[in-house]
Every structure is written in C-alpha cells, then in structure tokens.
C-alpha atoms as a PDB file:
ATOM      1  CA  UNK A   1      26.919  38.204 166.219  1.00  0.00           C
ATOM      2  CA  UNK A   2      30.123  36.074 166.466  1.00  0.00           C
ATOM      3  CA  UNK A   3      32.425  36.499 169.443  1.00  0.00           C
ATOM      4  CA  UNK A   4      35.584  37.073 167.587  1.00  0.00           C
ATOM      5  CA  UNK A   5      33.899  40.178 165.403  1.00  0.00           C
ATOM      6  CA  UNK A   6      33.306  41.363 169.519  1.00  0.00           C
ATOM      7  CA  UNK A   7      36.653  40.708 170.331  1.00  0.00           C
ATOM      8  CA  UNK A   8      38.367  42.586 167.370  1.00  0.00           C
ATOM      9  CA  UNK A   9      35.807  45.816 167.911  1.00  0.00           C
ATOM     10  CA  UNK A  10      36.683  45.905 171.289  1.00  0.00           C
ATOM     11  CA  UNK A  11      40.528  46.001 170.393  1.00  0.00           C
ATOM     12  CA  UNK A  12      40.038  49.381 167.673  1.00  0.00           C
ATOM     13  CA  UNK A  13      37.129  50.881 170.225  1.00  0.00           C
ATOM     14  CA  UNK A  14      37.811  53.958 172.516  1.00  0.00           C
ATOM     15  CA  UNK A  15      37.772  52.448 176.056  1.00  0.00           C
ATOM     16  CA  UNK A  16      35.186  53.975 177.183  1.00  0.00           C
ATOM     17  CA  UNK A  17      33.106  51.852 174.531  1.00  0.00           C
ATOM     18  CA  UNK A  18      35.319  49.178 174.487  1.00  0.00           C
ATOM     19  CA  UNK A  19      34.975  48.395 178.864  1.00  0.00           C
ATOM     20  CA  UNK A  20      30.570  48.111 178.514  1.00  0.00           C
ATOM     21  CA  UNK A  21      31.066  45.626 175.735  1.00  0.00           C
ATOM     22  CA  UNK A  22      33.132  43.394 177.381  1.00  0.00           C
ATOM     23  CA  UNK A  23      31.370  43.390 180.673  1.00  0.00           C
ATOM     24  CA  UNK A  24      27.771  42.774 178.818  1.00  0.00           C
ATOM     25  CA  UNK A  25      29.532  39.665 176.291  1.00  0.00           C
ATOM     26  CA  UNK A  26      30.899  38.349 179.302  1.00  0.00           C
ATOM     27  CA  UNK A  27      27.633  38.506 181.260  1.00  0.00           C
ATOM     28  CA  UNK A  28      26.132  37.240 178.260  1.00  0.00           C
ATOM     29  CA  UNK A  29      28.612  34.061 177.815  1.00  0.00           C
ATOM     30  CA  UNK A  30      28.193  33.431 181.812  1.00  0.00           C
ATOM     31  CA  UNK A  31      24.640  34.416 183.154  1.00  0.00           C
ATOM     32  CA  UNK A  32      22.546  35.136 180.259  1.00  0.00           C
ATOM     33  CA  UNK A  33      19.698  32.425 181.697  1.00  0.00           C
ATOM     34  CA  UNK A  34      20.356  33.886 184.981  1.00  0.00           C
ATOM     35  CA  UNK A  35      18.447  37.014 186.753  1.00  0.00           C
ATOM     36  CA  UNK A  36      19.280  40.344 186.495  1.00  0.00           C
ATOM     37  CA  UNK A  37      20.503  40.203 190.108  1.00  0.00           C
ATOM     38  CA  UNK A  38      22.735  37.239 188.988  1.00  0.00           C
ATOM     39  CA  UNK A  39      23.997  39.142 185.721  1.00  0.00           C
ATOM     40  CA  UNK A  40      24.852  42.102 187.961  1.00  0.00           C
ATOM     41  CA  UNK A  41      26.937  39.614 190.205  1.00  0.00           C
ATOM     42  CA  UNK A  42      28.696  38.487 187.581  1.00  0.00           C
ATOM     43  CA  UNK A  43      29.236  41.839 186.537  1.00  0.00           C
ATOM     44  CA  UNK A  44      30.490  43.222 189.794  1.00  0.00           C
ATOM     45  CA  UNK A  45      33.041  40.355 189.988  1.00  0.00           C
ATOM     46  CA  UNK A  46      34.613  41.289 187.039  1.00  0.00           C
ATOM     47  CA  UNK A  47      34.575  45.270 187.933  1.00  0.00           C
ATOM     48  CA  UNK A  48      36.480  44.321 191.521  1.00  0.00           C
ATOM     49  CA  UNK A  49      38.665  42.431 189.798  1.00  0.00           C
ATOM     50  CA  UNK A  50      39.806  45.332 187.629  1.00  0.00           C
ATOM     51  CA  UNK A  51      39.821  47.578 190.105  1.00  0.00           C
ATOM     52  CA  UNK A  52      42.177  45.065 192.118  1.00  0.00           C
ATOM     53  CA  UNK A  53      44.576  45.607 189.590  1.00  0.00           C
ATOM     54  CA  UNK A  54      45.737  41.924 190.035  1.00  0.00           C
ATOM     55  CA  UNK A  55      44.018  40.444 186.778  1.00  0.00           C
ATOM     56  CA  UNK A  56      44.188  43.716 184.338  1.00  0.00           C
ATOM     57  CA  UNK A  57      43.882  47.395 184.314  1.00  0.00           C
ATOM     58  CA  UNK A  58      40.409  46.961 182.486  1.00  0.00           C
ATOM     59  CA  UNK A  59      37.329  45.048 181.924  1.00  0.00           C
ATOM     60  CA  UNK A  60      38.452  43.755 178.767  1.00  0.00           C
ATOM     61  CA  UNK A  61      42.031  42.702 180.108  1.00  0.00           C
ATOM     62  CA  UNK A  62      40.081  41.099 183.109  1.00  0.00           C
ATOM     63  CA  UNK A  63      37.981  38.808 181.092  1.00  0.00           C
ATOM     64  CA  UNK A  64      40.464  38.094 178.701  1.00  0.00           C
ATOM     65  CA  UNK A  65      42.833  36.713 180.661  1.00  0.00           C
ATOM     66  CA  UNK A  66      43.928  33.236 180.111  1.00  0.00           C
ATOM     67  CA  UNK A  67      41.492  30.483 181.602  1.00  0.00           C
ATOM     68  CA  UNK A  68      39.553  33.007 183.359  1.00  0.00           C
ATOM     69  CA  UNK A  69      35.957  33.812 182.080  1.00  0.00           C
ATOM     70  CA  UNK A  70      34.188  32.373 179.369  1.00  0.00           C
ATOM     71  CA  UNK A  71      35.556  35.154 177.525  1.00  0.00           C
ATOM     72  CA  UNK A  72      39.067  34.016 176.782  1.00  0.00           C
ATOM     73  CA  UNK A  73      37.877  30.444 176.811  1.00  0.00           C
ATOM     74  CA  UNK A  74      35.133  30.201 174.258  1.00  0.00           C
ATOM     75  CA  UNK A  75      36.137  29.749 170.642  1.00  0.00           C
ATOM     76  CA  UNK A  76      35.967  33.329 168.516  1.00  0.00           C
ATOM     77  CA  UNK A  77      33.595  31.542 166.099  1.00  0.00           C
ATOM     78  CA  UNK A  78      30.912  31.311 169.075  1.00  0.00           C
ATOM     79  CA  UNK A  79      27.555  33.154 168.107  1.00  0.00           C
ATOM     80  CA  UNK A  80      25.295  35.052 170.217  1.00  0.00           C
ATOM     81  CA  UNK A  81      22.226  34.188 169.143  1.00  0.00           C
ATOM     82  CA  UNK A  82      19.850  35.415 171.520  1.00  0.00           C
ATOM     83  CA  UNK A  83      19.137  39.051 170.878  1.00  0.00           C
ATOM     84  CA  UNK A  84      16.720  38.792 174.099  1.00  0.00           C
ATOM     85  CA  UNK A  85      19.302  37.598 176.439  1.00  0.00           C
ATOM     86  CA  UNK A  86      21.718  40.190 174.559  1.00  0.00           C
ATOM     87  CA  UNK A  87      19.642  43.407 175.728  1.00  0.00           C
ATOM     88  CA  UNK A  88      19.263  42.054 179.214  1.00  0.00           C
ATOM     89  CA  UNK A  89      22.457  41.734 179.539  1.00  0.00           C
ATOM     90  CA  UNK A  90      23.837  45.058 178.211  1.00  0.00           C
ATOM     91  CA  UNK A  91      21.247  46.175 180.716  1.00  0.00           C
ATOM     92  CA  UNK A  92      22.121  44.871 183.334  1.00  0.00           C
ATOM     93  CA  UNK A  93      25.749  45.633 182.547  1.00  0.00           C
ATOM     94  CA  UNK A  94      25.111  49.298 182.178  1.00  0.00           C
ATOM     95  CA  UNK A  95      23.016  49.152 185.279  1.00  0.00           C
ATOM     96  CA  UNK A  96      26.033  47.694 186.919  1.00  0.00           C
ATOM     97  CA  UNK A  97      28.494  50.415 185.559  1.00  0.00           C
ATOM     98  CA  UNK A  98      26.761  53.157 186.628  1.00  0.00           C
ATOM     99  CA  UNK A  99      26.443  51.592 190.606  1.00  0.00           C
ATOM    100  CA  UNK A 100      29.629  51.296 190.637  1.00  0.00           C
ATOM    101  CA  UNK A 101      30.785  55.025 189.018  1.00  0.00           C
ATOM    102  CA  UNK A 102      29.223  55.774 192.398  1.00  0.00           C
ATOM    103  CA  UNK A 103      32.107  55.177 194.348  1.00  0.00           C
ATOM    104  CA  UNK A 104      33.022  52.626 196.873  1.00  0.00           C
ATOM    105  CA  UNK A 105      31.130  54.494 199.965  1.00  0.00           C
ATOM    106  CA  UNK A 106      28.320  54.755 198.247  1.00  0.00           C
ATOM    107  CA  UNK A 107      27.467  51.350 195.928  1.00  0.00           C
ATOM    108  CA  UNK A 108      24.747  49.127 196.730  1.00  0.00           C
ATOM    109  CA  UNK A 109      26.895  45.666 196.411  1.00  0.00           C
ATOM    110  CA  UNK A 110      25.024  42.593 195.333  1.00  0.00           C
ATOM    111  CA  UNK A 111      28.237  40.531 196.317  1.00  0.00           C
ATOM    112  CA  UNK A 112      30.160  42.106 198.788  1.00  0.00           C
ATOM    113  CA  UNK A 113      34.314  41.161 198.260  1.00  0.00           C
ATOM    114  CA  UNK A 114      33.035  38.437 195.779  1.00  0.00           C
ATOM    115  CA  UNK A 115      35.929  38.001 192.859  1.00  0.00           C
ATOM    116  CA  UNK A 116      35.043  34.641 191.640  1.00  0.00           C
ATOM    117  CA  UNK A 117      31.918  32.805 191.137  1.00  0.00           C
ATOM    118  CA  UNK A 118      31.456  29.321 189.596  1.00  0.00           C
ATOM    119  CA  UNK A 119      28.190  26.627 188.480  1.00  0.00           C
ATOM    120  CA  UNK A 120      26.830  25.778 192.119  1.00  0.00           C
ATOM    121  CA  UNK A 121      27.084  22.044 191.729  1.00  0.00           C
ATOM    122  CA  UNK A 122      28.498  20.891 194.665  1.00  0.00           C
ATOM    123  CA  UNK A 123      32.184  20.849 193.458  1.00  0.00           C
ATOM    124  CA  UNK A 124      34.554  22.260 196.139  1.00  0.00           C
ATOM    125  CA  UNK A 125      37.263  24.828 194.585  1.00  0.00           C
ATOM    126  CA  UNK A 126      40.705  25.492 195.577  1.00  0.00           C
ATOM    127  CA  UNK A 127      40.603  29.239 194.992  1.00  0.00           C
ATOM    128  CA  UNK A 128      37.646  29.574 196.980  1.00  0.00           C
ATOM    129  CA  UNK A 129      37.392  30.402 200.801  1.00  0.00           C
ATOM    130  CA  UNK A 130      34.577  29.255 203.025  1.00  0.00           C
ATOM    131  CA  UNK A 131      31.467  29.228 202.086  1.00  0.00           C
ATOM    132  CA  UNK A 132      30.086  31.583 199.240  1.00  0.00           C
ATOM    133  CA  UNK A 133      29.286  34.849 200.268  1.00  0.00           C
ATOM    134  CA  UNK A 134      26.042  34.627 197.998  1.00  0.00           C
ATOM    135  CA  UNK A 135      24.204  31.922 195.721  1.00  0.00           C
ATOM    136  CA  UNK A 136      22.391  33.803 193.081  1.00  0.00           C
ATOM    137  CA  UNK A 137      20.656  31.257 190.427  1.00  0.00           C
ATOM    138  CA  UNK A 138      23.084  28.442 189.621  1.00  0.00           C
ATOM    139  CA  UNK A 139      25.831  30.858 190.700  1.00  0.00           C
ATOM    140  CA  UNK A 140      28.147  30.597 193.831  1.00  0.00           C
ATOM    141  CA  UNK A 141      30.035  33.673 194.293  1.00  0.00           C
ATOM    142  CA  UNK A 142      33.373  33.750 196.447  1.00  0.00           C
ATOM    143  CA  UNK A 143      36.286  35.509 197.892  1.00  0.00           C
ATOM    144  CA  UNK A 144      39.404  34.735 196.557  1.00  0.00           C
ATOM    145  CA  UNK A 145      41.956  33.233 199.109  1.00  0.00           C
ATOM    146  CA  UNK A 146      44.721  35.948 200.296  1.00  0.00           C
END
C-alpha cells in the first residue's frame, strides 16, 4: 500500500473513517517495531495533541502538519509493506481510540501529558522539558514546554 494512495483516501473519507486511518499509518510509520504499549503511546500523543487544538482540529490535520510526524515527512511514494506490522498497528490504534472515547476522568493513560516523543538516543531536544515522562522501546515521550 503506498502512503500517498492513504493520504488521498483519507482526504474523500467521512471523518469518522478518515481519523482511525491516520492514527494507525502514523503508528505504523513511527512504532511499527515497537510494542503495543509503545504504539498506543504514540497514539495517545497524537490524540492530545488534537484535542489541544494547537496542532489541528483532527488526527489527520495533527499528523500532517508540516515537519511534525513521519506522516507529513515521508515521501507519498513510501510503501507499507508489512501487512503484520499493519494489523498491529490498526489494533492498537483502535484500542487506543476507544480508551480515549472514554473520557478524560476515566482513561487509563500510558503517557500522562506526553505530546511529543522522539528516538531515545541520547540527543537532548529543545521542545522537550525535563526528563521524559516515560521510555517505552526506543521511544522517549515528553511534555511540551509552556
């Protein structure tokens, strides 16, 4: 499946179809070798940042936006090729989705006020503050700076 067929469903699907599909292709293109605990980090970044409203009113606006997730930065002629990896992530996506239709009293959180993660390889990052919150795989997951 090549990214940029993804992309251009997403833009003619009903948002309610078009929101799961971007979360899973985004989990896919950033933690598909990770756990499901680190997909559904990933996952939960991305949902927090919607719901911030700061960086889109939707998943899809979220991970598309400019130099943010692998997303918007990957080339539309990128192919998922792993239809194992693919299912776990839509999974764990959907898993994710329905945790957080629970409401905000009443989600388990995986990372707590996490809304950016990045590779855990010692490189210190501006936009982060303190020390992660959570390292899940080769994931460090952050609060953003206020």
């Amino acid at each position: 499946m090549q990214l940029g067929w993804i992309l251009w469903l997403v833009g003619v699907l009903p948002p309610s179809l078009a929101e799961p599909l971007c979360l899973a292709t985004t989990v896919y293109l950033e933690a598909r070798n990770q756990s499901e605990e680190g997909q559904r980090a990933v996952a939960e970044v991305i949902l927090r940042r919607r719901d911030s409203g700061r960086y889109g009113t939707n998943a899809c606006d979220v991970v598309l936006a400019p130099g943010q997730f692998a997303t918007g930065r990957v080339s539309r002629r990128y192919l998922l090729q792993e239809p194992h990896a693919w299912e776990n992530v839509v999974r764990s996506s959907l898993a994710t989705l329905r945790e957080w239709n629970r409401g905000p009293g009443r989600r388990r959180y995986i990372v707590p006020r996490a809304e950016h993660f990045h590779l855990d390889d010692g490189t210190v990052r501006p936009w982060a503050e303190g020390e992660p919150i959570a390292v899940i795989g080769d994931h460090a997951f952050f609060q953003a700076r206020r």
